[in-house]
Protein backbone atom coordinates (compact mmCIF):
# COMPACT_ATOMS: atom_id res chain seq x y z
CA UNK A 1 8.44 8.24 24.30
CA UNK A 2 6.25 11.29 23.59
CA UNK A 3 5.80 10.53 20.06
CA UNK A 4 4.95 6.67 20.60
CA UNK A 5 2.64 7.81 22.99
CA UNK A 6 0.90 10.10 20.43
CA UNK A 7 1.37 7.18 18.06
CA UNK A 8 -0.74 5.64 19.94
CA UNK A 9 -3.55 8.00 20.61
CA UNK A 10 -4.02 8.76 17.25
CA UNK A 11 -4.31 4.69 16.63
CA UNK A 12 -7.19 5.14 18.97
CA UNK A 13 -8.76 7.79 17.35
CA UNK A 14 -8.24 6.19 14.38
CA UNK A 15 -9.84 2.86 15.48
CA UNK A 16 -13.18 4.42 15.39
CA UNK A 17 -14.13 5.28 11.76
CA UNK A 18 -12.09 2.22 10.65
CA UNK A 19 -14.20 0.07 12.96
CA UNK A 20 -17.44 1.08 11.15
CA UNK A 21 -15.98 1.24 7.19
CA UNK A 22 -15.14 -2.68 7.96
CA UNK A 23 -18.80 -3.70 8.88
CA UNK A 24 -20.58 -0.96 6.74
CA UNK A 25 -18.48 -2.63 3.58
CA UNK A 26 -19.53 -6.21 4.68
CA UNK A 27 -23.05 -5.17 5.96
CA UNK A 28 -23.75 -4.08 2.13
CA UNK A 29 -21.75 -6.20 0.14
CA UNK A 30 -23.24 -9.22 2.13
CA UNK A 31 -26.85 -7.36 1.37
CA UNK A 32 -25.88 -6.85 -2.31
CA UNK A 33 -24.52 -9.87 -3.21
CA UNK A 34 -27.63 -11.75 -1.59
CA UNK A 35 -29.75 -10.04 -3.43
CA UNK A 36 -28.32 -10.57 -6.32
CA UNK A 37 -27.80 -14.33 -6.26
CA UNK A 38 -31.18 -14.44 -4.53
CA UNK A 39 -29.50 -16.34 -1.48
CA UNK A 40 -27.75 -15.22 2.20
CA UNK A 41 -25.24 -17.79 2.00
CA UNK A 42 -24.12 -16.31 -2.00
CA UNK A 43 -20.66 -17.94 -2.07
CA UNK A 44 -22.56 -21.19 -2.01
CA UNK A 45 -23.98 -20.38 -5.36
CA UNK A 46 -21.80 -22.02 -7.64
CA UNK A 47 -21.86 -18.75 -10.04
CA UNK A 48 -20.83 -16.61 -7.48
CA UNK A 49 -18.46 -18.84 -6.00
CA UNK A 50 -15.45 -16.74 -4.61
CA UNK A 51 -11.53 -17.70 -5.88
CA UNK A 52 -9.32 -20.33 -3.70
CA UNK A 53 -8.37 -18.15 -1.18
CA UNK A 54 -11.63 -16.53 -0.51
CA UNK A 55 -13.42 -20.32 -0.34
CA UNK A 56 -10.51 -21.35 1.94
CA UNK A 57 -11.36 -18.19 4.25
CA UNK A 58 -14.97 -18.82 4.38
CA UNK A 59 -14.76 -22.76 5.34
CA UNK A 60 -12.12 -21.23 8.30
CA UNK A 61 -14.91 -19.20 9.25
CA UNK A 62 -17.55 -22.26 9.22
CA UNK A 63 -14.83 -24.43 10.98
CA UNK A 64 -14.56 -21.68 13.70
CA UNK A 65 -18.06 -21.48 14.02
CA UNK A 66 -18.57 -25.67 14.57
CA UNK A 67 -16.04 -25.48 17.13
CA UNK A 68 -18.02 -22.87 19.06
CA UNK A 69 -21.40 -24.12 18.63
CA UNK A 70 -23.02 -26.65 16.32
CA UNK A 71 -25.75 -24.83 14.54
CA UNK A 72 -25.04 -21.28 13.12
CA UNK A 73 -26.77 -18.55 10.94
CA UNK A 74 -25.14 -17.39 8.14
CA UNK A 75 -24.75 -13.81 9.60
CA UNK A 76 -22.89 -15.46 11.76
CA UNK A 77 -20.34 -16.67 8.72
CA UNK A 78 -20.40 -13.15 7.28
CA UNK A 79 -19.53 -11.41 10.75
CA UNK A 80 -16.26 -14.26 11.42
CA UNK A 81 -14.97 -12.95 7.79
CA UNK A 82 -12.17 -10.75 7.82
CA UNK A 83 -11.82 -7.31 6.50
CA UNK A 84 -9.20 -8.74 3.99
CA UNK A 85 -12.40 -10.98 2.94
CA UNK A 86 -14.49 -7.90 1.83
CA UNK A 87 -12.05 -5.59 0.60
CA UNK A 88 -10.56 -8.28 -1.52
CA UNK A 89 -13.91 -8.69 -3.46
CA UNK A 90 -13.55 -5.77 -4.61
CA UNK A 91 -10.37 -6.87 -6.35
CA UNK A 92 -9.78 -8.74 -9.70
CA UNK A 93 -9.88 -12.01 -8.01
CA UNK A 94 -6.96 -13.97 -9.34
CA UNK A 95 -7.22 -17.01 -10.77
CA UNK A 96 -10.45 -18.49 -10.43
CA UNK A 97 -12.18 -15.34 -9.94
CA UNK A 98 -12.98 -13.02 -11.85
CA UNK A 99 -14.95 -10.44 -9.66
CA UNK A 100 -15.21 -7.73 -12.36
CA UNK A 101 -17.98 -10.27 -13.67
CA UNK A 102 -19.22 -11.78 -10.52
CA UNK A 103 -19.59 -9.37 -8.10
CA UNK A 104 -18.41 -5.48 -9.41
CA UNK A 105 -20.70 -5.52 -12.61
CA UNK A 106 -23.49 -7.16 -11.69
CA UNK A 107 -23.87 -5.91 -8.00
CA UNK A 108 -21.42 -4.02 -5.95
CA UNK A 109 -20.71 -1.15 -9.00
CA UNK A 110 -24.42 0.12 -7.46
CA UNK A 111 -23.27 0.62 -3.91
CA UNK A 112 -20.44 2.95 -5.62
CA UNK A 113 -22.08 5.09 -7.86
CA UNK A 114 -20.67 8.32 -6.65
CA UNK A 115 -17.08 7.22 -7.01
CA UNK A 116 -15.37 8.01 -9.78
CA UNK A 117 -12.09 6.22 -10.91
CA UNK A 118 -13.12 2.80 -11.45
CA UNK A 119 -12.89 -0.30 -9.38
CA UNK A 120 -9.27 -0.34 -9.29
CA UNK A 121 -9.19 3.00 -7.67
CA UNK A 122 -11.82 1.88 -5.17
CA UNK A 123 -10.24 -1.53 -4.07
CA UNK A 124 -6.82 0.05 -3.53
CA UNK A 125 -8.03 2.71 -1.56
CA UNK A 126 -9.99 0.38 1.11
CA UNK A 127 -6.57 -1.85 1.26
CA UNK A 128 -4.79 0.71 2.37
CA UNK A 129 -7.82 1.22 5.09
CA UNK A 130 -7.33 -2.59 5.44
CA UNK A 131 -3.46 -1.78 5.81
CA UNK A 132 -3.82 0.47 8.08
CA UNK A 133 -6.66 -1.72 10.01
CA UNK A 134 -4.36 -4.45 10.64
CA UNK A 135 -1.31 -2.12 11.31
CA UNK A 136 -3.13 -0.86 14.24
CA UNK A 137 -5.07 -3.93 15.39
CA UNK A 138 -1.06 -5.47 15.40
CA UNK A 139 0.11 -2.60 17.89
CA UNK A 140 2.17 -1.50 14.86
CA UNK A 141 3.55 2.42 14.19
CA UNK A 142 1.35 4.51 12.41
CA UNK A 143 3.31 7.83 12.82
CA UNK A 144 5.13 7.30 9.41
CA UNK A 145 1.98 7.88 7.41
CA UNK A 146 -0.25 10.96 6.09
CA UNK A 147 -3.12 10.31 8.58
CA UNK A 148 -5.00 13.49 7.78
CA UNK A 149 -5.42 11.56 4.25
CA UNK A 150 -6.21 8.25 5.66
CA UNK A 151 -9.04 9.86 7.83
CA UNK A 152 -10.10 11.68 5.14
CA UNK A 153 -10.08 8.73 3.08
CA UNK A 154 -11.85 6.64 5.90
CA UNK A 155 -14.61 8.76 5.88
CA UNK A 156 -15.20 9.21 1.80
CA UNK A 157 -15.17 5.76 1.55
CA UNK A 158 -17.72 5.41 4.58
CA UNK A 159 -20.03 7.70 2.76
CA UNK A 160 -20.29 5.73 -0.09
CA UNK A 161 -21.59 2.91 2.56
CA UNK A 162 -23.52 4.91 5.00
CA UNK A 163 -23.46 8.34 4.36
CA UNK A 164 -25.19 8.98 8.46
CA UNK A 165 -22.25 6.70 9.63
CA UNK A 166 -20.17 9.04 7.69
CA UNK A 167 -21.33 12.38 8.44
CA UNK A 168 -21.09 10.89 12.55
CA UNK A 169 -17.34 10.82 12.09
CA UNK A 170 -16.86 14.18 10.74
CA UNK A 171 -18.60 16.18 13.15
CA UNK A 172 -17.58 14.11 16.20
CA UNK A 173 -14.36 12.12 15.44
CA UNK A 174 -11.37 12.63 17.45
CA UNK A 175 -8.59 12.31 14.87
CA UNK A 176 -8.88 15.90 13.62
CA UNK A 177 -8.41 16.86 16.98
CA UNK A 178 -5.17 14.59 17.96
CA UNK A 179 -3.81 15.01 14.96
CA UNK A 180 -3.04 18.33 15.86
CA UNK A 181 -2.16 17.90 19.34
CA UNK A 182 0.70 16.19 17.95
CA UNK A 183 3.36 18.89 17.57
CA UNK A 184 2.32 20.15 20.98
CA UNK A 185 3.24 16.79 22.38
CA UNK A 186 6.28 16.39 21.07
CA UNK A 187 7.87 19.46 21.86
CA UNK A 188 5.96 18.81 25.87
CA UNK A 189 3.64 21.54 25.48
CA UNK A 190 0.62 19.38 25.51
CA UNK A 191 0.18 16.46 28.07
CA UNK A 192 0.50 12.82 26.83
CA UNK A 193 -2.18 10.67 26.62
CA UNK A 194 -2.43 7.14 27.62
């Protein structure tokens, strides 16, 4: 019990820096890529066109949107996207795709410049963000993994986005702090906390 109740905290804590990596990354890849297409709604430009999946996510989205109220902005399209949405342009894009040419080379390769490694590197570091996103958004265990990395990781990745945003989380996050509570509460030295 102690340790799914530090399980817990720590998802908490965690929830935080994650929360603002998700809209930093679509904040500027949304900015980017309408810049660079020279239109806000810059999947609807034919040359920048995401693959199947990401057009079938975006007219979900739109069809969400309807439902809830007939006239929309496209903000409001690029906030109903998912994480999965904006990490995965990072990616090669499958068939149909192609994002090394439509979106990493032309456009999103400038919000990086400090990272070095490549846009492999990058995209498989903000899935496992994504992974461990939805693992605690799903009230899934956490526990199992090296969290110290995945905050650290939260964070570099953050500053790439908005180094304020990122600099915010290391002088004021809580993970540090519950991470190493954790021994403490599972031997009962330290309190729980719900």
């Amino acid at each position: 019990m102690r340790l799914y109740a530090w399980d817990s905290e720590v998802a908490r804590a965690l929830q935080s820096p994650l929360r603002d990596l998700e809209v930093a990354l679509r904040n500027q890849l949304h900015r980017q890529l309408g810049g660079r297409y020279a239109r806000q709604d810059w999947w609807n430009e034919r040359r920048a066109e995401p693959n199947r999946h990401g057009r079938a996510e975006i007219e979900t989205a739109e069809e969400k949107l309807v439902r809830r109220k007939p006239t929309y902005e496209t903000c409001d399209v690029v906030a109903q996207l998912s994480f999965g949405f904006w990490v995965s342009l990072l990616g090669k894009g499958g068939r149909g795709g192609n994002y090394e040419m439509k979106y990493w080379n032309p456009a999103l390769r400038h919000l990086f410049r400090e990272h070095r490694g490549g846009r492999e590197a990058l995209h498989g570091k903000f899935d496992r963000m994504r992974t461990l996103r939805n693992r605690i958004a799903h009230q899934e265990r956490i526990f199992h993994r090296h969290l110290d990395e995945d905050f650290r990781t939260t964070v570099a990745l953050l500053r790439y986005l908005s180094p304020p945003m990122a600099e915010r989380h290391e002088k004021h996050s809580q993970v540090p702090e519950v991470l190493a509570r954790k021994s403490g509460v599972l031997s009962g030295q330290e309190p729980v906390r719900l």
